[in-house]
PDB file of N, CA and C in Angstrom:
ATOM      1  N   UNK A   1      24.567  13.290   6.213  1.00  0.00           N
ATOM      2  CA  UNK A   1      24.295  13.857   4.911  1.00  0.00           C
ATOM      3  C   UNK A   1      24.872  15.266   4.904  1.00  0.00           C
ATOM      4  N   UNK A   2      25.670  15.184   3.827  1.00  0.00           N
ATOM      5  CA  UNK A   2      26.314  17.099   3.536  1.00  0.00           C
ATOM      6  C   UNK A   2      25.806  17.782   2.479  1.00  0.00           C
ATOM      7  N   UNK A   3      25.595  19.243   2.716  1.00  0.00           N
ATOM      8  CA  UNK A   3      24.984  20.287   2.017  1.00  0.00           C
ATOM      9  C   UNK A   3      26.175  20.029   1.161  1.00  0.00           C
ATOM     10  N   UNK A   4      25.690  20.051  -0.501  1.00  0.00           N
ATOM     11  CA  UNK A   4      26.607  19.753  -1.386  1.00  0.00           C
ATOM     12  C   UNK A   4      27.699  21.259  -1.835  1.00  0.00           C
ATOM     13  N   UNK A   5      26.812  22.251  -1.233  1.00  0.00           N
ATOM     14  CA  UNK A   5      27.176  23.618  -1.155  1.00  0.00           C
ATOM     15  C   UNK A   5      28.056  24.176  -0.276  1.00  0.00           C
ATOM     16  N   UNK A   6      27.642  23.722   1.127  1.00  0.00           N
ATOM     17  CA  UNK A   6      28.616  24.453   1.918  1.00  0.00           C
ATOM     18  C   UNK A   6      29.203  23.153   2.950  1.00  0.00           C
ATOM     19  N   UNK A   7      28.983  21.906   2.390  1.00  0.00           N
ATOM     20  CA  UNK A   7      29.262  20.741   3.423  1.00  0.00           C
ATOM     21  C   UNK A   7      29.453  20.942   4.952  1.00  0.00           C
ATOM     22  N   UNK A   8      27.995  21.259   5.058  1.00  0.00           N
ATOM     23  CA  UNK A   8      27.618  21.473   6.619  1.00  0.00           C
ATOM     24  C   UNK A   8      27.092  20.200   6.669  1.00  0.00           C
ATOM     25  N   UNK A   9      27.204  19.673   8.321  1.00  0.00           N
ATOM     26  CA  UNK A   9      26.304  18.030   8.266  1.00  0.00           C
ATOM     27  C   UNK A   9      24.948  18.547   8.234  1.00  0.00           C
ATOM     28  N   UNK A  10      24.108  17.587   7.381  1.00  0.00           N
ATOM     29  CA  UNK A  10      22.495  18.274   7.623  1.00  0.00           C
ATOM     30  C   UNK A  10      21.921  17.306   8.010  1.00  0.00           C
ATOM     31  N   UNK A  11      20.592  16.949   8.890  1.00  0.00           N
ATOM     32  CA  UNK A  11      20.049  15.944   9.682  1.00  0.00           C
ATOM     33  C   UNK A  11      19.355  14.836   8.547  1.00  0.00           C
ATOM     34  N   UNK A  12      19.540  13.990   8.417  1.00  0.00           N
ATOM     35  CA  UNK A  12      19.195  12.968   7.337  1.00  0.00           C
ATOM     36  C   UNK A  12      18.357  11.509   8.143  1.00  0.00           C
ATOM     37  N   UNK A  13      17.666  10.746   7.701  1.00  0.00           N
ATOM     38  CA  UNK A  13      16.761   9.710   7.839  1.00  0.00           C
ATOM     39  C   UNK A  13      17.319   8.944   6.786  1.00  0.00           C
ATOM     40  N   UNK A  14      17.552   7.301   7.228  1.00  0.00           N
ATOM     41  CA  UNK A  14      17.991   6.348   6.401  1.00  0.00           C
ATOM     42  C   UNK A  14      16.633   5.573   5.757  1.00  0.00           C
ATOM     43  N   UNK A  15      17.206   5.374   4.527  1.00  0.00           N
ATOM     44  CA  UNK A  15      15.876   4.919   3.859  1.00  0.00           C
ATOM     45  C   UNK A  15      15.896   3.008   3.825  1.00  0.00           C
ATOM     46  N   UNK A  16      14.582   2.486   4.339  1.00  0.00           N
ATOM     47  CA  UNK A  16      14.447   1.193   5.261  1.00  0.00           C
ATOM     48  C   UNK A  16      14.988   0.195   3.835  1.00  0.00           C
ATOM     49  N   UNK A  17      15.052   0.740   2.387  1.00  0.00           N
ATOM     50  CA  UNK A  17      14.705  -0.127   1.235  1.00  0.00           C
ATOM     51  C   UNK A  17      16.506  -0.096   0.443  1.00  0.00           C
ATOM     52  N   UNK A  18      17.638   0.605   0.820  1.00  0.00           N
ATOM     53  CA  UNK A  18      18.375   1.205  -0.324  1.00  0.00           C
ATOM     54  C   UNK A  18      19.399   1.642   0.610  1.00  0.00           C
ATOM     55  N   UNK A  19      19.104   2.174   2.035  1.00  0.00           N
ATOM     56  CA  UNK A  19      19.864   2.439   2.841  1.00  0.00           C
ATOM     57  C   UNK A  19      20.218   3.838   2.381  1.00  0.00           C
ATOM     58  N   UNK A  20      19.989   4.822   1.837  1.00  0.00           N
ATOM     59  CA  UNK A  20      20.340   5.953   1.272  1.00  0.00           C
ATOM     60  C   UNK A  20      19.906   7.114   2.411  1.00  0.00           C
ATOM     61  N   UNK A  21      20.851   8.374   2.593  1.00  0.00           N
ATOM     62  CA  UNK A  21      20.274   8.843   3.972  1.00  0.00           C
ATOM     63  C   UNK A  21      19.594  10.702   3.031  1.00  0.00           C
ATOM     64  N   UNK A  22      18.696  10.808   3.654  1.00  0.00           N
ATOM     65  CA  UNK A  22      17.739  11.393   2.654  1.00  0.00           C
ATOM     66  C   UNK A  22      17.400  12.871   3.692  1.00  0.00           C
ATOM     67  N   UNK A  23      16.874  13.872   3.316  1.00  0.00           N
ATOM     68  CA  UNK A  23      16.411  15.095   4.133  1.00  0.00           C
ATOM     69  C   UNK A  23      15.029  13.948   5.279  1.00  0.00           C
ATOM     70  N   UNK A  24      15.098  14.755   6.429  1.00  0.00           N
ATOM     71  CA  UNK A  24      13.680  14.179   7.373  1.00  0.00           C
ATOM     72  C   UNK A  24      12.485  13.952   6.759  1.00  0.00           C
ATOM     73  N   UNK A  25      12.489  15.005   6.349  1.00  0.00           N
ATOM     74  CA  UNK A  25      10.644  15.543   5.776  1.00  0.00           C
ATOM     75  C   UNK A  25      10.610  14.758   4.684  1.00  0.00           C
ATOM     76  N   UNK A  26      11.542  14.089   4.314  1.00  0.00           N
ATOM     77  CA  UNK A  26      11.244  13.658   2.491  1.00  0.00           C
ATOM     78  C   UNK A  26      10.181  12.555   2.860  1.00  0.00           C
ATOM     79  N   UNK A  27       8.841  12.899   1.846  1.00  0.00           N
ATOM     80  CA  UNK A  27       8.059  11.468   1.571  1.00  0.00           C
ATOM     81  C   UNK A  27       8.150  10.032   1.440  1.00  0.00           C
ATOM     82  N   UNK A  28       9.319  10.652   0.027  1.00  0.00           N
ATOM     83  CA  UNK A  28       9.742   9.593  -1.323  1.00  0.00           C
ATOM     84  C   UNK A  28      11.667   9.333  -0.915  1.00  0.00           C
ATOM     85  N   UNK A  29      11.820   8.493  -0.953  1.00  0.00           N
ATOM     86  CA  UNK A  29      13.205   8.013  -1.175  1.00  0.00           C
ATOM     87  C   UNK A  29      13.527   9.318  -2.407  1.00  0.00           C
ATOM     88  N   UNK A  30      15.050   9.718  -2.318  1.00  0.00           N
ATOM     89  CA  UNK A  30      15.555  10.318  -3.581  1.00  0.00           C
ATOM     90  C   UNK A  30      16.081   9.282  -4.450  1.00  0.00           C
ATOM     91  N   UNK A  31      16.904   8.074  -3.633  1.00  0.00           N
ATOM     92  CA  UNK A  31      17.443   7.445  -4.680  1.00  0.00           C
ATOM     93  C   UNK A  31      16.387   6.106  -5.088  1.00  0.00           C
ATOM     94  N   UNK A  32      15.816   5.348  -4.594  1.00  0.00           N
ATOM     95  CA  UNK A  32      14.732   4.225  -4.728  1.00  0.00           C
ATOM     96  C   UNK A  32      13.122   4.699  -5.305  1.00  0.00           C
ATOM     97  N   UNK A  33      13.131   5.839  -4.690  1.00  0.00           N
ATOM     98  CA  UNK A  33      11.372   6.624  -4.841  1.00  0.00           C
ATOM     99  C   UNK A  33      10.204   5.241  -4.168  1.00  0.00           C
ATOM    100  N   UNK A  34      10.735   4.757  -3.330  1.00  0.00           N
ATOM    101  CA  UNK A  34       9.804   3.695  -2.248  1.00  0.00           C
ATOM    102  C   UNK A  34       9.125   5.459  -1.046  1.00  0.00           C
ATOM    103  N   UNK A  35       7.692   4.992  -0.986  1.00  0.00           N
ATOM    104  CA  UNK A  35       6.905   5.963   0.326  1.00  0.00           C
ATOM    105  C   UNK A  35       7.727   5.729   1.097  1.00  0.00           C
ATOM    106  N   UNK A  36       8.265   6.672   2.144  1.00  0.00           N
ATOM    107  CA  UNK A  36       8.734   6.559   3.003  1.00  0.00           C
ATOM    108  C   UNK A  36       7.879   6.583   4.138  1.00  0.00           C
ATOM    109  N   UNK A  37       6.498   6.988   4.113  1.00  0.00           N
ATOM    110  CA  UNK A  37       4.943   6.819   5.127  1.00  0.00           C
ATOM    111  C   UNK A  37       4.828   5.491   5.384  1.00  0.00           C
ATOM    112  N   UNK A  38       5.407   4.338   4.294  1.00  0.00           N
ATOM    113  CA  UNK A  38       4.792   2.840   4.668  1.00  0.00           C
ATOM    114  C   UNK A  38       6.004   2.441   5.748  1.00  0.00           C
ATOM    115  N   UNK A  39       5.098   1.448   6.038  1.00  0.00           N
ATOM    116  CA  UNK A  39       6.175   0.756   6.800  1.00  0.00           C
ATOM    117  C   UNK A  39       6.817  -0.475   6.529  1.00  0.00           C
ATOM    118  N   UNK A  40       8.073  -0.565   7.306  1.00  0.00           N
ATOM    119  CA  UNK A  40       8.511  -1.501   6.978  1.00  0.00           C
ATOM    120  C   UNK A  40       7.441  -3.061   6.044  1.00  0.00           C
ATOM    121  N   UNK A  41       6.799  -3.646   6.691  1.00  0.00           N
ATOM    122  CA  UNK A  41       6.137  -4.508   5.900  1.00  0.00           C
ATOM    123  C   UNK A  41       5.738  -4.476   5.010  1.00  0.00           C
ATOM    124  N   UNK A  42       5.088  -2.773   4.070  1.00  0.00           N
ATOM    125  CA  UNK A  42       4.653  -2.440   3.200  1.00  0.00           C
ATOM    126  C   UNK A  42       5.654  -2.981   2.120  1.00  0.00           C
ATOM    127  N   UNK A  43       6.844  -3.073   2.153  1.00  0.00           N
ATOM    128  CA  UNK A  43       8.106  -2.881   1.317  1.00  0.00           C
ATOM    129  C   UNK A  43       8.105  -3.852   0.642  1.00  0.00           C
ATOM    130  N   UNK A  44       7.708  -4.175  -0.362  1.00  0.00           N
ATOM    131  CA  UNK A  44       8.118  -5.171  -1.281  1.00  0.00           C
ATOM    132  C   UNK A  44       8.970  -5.310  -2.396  1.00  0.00           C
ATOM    133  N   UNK A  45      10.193  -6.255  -2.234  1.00  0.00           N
ATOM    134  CA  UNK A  45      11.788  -5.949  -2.679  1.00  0.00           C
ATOM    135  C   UNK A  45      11.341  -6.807  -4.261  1.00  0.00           C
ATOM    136  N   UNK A  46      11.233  -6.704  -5.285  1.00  0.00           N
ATOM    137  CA  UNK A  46      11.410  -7.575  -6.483  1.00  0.00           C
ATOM    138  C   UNK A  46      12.449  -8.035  -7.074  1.00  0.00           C
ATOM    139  N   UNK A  47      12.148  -9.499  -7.443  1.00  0.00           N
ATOM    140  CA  UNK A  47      13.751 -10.257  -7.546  1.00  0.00           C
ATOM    141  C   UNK A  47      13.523 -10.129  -9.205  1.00  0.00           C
ATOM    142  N   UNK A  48      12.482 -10.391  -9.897  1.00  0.00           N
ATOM    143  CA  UNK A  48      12.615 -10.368 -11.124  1.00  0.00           C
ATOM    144  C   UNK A  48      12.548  -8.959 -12.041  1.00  0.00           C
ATOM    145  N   UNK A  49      13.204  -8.913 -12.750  1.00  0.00           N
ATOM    146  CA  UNK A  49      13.493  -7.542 -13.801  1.00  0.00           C
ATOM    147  C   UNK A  49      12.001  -7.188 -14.148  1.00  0.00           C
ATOM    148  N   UNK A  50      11.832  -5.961 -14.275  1.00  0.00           N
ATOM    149  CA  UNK A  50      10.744  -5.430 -15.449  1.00  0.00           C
ATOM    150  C   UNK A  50      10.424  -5.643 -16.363  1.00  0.00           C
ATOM    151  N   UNK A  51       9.105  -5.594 -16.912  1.00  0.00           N
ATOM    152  CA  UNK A  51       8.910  -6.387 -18.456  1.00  0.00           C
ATOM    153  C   UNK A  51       8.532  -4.751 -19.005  1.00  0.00           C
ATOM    154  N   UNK A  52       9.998  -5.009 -20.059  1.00  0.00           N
ATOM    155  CA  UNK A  52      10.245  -3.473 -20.534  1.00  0.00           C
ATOM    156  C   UNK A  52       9.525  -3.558 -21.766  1.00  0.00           C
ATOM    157  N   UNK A  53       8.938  -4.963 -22.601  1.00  0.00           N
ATOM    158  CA  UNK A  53       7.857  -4.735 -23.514  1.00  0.00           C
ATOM    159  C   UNK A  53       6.642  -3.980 -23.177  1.00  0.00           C
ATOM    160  N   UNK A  54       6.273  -3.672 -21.431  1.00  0.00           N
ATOM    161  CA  UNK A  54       4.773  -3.454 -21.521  1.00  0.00           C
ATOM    162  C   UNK A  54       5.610  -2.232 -20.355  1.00  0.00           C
ATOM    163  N   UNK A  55       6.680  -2.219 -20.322  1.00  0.00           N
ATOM    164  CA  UNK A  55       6.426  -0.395 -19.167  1.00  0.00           C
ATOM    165  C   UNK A  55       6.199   0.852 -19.403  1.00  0.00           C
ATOM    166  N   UNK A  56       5.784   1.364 -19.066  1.00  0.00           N
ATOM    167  CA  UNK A  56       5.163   2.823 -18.276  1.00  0.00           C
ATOM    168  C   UNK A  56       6.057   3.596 -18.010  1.00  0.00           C
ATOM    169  N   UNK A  57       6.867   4.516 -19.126  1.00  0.00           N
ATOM    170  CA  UNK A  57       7.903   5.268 -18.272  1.00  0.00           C
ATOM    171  C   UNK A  57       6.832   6.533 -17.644  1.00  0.00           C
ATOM    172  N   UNK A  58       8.088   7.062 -16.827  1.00  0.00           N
ATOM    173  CA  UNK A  58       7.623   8.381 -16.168  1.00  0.00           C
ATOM    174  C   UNK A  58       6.870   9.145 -16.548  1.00  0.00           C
ATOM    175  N   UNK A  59       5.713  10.293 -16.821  1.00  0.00           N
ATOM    176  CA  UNK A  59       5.060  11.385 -17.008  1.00  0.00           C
ATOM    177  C   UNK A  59       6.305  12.511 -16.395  1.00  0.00           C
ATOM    178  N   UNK A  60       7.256  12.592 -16.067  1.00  0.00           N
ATOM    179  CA  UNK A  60       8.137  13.648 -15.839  1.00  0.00           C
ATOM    180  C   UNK A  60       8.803  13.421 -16.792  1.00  0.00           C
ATOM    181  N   UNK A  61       9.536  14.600 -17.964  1.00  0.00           N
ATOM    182  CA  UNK A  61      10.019  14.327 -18.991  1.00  0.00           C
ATOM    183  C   UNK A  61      11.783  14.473 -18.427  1.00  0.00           C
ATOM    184  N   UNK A  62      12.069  14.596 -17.377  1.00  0.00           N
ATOM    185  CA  UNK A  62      13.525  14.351 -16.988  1.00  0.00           C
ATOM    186  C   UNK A  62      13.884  13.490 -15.915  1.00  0.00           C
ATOM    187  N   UNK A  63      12.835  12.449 -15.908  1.00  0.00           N
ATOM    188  CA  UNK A  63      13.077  11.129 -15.153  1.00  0.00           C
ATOM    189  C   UNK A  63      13.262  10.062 -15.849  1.00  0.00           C
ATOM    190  N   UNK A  64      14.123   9.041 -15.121  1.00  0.00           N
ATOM    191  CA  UNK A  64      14.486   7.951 -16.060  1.00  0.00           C
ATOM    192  C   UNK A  64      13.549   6.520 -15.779  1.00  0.00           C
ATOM    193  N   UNK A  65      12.711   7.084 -14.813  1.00  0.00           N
ATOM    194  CA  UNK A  65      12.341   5.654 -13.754  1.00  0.00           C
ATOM    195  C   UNK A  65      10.703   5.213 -15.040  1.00  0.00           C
ATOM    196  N   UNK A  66      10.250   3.736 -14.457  1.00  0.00           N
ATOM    197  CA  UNK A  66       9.327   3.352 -14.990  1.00  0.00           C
ATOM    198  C   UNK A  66       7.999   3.409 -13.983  1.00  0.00           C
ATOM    199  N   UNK A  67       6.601   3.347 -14.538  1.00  0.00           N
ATOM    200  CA  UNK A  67       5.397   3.298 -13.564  1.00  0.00           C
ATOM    201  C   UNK A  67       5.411   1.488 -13.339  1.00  0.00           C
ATOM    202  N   UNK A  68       5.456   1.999 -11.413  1.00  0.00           N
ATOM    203  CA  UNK A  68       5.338   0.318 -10.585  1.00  0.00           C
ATOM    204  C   UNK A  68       4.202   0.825  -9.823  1.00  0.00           C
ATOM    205  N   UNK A  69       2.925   0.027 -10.052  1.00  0.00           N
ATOM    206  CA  UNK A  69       1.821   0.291  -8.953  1.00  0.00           C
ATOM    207  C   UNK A  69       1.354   1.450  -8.893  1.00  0.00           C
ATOM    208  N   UNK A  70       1.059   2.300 -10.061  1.00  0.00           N
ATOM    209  CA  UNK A  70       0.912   3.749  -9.895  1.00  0.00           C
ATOM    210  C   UNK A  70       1.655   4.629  -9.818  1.00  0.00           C
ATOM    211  N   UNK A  71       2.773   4.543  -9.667  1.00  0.00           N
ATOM    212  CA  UNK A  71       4.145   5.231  -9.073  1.00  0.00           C
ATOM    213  C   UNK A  71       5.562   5.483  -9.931  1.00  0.00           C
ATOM    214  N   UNK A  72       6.052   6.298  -9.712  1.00  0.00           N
ATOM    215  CA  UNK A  72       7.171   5.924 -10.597  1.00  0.00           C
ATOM    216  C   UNK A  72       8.403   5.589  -9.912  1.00  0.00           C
ATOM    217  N   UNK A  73       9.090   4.333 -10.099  1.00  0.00           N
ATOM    218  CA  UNK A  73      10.092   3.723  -9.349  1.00  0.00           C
ATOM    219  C   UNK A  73      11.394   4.372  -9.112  1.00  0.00           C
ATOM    220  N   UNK A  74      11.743   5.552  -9.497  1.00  0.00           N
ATOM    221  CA  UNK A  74      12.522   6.581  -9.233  1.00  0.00           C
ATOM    222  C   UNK A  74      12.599   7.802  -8.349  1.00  0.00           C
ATOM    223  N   UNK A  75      11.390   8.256  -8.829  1.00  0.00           N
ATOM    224  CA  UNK A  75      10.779   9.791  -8.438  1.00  0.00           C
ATOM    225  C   UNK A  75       9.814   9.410  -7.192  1.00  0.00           C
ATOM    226  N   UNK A  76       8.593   8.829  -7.542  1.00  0.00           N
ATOM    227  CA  UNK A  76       7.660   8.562  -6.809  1.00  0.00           C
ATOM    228  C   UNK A  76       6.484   9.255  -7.020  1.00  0.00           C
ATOM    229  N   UNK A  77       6.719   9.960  -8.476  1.00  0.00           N
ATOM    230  CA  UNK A  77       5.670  10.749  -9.072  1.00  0.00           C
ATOM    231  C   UNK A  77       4.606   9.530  -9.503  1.00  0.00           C
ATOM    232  N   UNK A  78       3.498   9.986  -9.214  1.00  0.00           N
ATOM    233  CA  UNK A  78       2.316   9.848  -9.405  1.00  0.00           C
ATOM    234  C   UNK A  78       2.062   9.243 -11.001  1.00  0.00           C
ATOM    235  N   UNK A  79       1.467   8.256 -11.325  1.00  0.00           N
ATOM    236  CA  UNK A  79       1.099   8.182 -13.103  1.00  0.00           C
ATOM    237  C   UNK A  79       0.020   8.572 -13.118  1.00  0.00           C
TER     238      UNK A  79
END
């Protein structure tokens, strides 16, 4: 992973759901917003689309993601 600023390598953790390589400390995926605390088994991949008649977008007004399980499937903000 490179500092988008000074493209130094910076130490990154691959994310188990998306494969995306993310800062250590991060909780939340940046690009998926899956916990990164669960573990592998926790992970549950969905094959069928969202039912966008009944979703839950974000409580962050500059996120695009919807509420899955409490969560928002982007961010990982809290509903």
């Amino acid at each position: 992973m490179k500092c988008p600023h000074c493209s130094k390598e910076i130490p990154g953790k691959e994310c188990p759901h998306c494969n995306t390589v993310i800062p250590p400390e991060s909780r939340y995926c940046m690009e998926c917003g899956i916990d990164m605390e669960g573990t592998a088994e926790d992970i549950e991949v969905e094959d069928s689309d969202p039912d966008f008649e009944n979703r839950v977008l974000c409580p962050d007004g500059n996120c695009t993601g919807i509420i899955i399980d409490s969560r928002c499937c982007e961010c990982g903000k809290s509903a």
